[in-house]
PDB file of N, CA and C in Angstrom:
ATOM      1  N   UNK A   1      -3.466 -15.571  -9.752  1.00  0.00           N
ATOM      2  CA  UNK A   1      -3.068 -14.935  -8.515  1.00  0.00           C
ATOM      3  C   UNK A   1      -2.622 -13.496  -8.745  1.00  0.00           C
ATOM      4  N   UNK A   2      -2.601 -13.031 -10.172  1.00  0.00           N
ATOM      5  CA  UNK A   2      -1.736 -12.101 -10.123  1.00  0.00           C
ATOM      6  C   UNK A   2      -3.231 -10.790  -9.892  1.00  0.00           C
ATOM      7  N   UNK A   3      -3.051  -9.906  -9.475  1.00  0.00           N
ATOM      8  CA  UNK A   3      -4.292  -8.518  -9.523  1.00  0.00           C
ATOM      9  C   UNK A   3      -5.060  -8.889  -8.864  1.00  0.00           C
ATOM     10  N   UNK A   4      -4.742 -10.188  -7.643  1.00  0.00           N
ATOM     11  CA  UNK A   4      -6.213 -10.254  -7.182  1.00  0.00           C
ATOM     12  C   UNK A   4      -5.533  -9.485  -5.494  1.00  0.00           C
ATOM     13  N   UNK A   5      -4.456  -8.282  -5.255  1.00  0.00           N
ATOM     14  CA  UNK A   5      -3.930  -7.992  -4.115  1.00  0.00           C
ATOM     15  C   UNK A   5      -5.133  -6.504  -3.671  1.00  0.00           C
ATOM     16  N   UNK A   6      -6.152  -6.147  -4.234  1.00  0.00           N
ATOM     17  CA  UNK A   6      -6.898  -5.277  -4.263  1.00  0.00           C
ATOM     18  C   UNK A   6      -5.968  -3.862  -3.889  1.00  0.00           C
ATOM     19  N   UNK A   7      -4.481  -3.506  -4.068  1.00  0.00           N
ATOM     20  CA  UNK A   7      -4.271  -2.596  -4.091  1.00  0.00           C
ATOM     21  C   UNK A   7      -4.745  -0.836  -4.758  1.00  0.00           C
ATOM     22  N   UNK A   8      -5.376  -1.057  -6.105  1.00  0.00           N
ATOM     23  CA  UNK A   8      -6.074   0.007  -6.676  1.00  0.00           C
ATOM     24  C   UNK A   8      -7.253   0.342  -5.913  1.00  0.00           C
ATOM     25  N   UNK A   9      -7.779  -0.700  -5.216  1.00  0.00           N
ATOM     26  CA  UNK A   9      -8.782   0.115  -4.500  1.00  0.00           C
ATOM     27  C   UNK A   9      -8.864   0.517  -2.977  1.00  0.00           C
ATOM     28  N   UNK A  10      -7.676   0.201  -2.370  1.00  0.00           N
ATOM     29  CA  UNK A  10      -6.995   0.953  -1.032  1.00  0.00           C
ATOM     30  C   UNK A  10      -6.819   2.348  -1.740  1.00  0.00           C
ATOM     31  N   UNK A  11      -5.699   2.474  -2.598  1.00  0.00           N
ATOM     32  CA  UNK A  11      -5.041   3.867  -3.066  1.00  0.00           C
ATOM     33  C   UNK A  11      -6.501   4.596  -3.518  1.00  0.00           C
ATOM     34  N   UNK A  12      -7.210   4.070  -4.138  1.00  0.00           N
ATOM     35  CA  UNK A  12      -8.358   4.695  -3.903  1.00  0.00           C
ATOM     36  C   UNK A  12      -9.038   5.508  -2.756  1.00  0.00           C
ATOM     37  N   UNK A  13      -9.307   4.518  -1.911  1.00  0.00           N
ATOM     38  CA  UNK A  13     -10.255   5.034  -0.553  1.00  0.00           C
ATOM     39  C   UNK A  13      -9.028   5.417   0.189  1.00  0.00           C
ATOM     40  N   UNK A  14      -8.331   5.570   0.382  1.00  0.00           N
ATOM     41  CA  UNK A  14      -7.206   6.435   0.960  1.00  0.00           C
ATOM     42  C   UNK A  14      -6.838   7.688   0.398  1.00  0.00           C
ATOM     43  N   UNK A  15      -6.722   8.062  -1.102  1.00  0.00           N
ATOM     44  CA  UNK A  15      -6.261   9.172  -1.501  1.00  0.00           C
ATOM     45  C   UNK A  15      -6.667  10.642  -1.007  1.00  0.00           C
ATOM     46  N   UNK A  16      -8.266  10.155  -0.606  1.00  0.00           N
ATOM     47  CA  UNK A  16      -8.819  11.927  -0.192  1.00  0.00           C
ATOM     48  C   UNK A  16      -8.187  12.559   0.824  1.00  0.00           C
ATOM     49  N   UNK A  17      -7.853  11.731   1.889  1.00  0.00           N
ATOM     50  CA  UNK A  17      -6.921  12.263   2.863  1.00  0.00           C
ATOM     51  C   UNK A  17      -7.735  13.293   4.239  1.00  0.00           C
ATOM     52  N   UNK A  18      -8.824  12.215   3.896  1.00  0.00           N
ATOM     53  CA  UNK A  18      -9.852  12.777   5.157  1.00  0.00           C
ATOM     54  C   UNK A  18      -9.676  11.545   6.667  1.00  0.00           C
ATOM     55  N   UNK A  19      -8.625  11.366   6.630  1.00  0.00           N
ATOM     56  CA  UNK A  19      -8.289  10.217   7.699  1.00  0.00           C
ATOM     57  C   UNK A  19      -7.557  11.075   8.738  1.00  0.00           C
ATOM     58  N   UNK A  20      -7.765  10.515   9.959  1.00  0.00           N
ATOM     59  CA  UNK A  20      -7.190  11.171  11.135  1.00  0.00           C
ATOM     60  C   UNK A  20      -6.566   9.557  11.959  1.00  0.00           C
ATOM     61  N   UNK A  21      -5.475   9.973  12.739  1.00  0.00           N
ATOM     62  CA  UNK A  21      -5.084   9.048  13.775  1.00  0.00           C
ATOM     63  C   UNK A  21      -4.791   9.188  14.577  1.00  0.00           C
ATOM     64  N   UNK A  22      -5.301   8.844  15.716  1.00  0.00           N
ATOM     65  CA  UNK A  22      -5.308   9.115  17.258  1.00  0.00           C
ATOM     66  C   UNK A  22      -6.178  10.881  17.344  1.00  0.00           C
ATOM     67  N   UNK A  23      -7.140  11.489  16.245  1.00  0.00           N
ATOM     68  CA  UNK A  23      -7.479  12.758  16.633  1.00  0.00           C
ATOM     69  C   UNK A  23      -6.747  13.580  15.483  1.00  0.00           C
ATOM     70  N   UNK A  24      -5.541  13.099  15.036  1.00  0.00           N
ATOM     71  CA  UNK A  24      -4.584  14.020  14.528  1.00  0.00           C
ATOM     72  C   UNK A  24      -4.982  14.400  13.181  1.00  0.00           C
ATOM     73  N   UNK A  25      -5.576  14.878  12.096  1.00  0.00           N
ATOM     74  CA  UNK A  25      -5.807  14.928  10.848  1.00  0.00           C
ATOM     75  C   UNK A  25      -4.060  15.001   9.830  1.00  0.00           C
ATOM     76  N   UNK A  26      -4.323  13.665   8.742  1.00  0.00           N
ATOM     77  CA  UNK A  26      -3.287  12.998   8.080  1.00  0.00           C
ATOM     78  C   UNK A  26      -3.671  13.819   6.452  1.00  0.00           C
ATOM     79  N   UNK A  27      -2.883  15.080   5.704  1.00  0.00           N
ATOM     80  CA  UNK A  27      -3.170  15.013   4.561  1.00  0.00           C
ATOM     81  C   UNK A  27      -2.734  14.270   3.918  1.00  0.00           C
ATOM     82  N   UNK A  28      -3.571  14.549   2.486  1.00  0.00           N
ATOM     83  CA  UNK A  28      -4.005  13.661   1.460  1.00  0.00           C
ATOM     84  C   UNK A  28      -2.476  12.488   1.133  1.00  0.00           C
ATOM     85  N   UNK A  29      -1.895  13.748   0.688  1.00  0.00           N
ATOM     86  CA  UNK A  29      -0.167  13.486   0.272  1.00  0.00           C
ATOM     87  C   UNK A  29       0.299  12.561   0.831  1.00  0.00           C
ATOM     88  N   UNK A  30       0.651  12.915   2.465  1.00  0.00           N
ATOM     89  CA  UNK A  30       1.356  11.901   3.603  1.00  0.00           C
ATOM     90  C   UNK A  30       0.663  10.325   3.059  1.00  0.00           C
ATOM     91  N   UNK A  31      -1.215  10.323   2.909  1.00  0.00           N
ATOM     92  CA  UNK A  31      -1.931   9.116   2.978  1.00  0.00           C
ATOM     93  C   UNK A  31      -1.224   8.605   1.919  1.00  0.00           C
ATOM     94  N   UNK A  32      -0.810   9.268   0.868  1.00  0.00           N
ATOM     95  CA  UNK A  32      -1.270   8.310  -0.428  1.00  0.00           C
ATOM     96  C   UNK A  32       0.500   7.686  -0.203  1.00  0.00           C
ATOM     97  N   UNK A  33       1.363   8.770   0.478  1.00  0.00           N
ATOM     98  CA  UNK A  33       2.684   8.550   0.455  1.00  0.00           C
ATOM     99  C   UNK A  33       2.981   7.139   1.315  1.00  0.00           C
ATOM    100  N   UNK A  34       2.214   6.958   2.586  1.00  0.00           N
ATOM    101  CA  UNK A  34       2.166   5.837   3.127  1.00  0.00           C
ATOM    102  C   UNK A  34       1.249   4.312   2.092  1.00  0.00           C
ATOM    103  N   UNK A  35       0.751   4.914   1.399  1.00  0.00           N
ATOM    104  CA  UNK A  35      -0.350   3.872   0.622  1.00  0.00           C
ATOM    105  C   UNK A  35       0.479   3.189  -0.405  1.00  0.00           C
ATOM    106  N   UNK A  36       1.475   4.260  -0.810  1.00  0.00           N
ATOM    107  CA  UNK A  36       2.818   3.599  -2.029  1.00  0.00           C
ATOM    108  C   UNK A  36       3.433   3.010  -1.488  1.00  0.00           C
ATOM    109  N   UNK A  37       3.818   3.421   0.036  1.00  0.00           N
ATOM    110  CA  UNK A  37       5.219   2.654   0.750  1.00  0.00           C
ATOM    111  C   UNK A  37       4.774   1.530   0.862  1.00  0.00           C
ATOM    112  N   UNK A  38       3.411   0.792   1.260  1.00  0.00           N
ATOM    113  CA  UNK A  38       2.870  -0.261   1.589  1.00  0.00           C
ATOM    114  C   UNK A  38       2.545  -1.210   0.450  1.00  0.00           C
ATOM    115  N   UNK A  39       2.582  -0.598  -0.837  1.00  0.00           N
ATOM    116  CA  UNK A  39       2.044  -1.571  -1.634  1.00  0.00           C
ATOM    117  C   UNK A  39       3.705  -2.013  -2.518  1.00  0.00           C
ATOM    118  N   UNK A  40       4.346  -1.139  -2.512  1.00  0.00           N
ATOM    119  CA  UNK A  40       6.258  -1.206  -2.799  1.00  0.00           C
ATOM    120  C   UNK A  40       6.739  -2.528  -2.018  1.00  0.00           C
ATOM    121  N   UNK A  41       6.463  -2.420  -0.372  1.00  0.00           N
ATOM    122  CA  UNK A  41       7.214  -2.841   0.269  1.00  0.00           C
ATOM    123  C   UNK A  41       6.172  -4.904  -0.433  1.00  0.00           C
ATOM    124  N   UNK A  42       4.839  -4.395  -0.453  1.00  0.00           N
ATOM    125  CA  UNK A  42       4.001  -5.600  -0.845  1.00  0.00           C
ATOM    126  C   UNK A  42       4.956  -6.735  -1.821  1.00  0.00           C
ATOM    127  N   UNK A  43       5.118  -5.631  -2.945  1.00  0.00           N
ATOM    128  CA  UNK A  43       5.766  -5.932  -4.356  1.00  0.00           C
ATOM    129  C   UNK A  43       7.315  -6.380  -3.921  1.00  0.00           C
ATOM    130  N   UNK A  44       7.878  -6.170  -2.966  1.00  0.00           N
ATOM    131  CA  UNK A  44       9.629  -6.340  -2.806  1.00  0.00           C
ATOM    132  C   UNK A  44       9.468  -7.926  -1.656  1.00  0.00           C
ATOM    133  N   UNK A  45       8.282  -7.880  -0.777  1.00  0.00           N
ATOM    134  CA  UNK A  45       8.329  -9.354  -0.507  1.00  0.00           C
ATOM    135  C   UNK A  45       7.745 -10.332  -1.237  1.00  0.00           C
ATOM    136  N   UNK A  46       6.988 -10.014  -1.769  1.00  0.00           N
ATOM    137  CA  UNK A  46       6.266 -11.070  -3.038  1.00  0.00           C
ATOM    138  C   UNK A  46       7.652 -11.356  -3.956  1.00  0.00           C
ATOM    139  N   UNK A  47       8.757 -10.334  -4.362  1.00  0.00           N
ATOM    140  CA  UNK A  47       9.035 -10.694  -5.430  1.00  0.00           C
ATOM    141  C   UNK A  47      10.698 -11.676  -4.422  1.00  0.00           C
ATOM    142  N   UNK A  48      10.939 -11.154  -3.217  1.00  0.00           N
ATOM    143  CA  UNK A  48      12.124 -12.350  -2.563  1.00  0.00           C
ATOM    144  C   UNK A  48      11.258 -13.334  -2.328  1.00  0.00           C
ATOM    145  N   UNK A  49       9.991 -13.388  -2.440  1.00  0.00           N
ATOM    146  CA  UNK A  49       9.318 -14.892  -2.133  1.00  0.00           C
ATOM    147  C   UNK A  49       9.215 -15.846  -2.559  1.00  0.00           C
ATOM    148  N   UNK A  50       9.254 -15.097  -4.324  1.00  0.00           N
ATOM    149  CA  UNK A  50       9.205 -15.935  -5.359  1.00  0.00           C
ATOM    150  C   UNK A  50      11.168 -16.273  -5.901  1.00  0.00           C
ATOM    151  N   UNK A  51      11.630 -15.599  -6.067  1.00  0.00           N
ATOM    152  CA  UNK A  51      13.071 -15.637  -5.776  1.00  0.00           C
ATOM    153  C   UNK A  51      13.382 -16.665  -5.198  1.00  0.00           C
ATOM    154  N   UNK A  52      13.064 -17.040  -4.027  1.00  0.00           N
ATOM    155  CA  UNK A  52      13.676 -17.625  -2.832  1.00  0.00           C
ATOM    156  C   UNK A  52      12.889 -19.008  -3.087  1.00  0.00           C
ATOM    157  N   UNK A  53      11.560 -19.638  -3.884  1.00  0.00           N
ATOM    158  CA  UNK A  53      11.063 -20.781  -3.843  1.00  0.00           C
ATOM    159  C   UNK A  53      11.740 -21.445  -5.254  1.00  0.00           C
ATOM    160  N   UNK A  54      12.412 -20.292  -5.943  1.00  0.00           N
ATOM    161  CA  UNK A  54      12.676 -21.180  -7.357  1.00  0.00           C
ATOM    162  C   UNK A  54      14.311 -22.043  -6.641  1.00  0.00           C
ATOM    163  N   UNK A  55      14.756 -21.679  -6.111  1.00  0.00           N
ATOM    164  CA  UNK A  55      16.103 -22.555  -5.653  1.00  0.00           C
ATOM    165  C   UNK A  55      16.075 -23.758  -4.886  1.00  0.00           C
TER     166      UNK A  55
END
């Protein structure tokens, strides 16, 4: 189970920072900055998940 969350290849296709939302053009930075927050926040419920089944 472990590496199969395909995170390396989001941060991938996200990094160029040719994404727009709602019209608005998002650089690269902001993308990749939202792409860490999402895969952090991934890693902090996976790890109270596992926490929370050993008790």
């Amino acid at each position: 189970m472990h590496g199969g969350l395909g995170l390396e290849t989001v941060s991938y296709a996200v990094l160029p920072g040719s994404g727009s939302v709602a019209g608005v053009p998002i650089p690269g930075w902001a993308t990749a900055l939202i792409a860490l927050a999402c895969a952090a926040s991934a890693v902090v419920v996976l790890l109270v998940f596992l926490r929370n089944r050993r008790r």
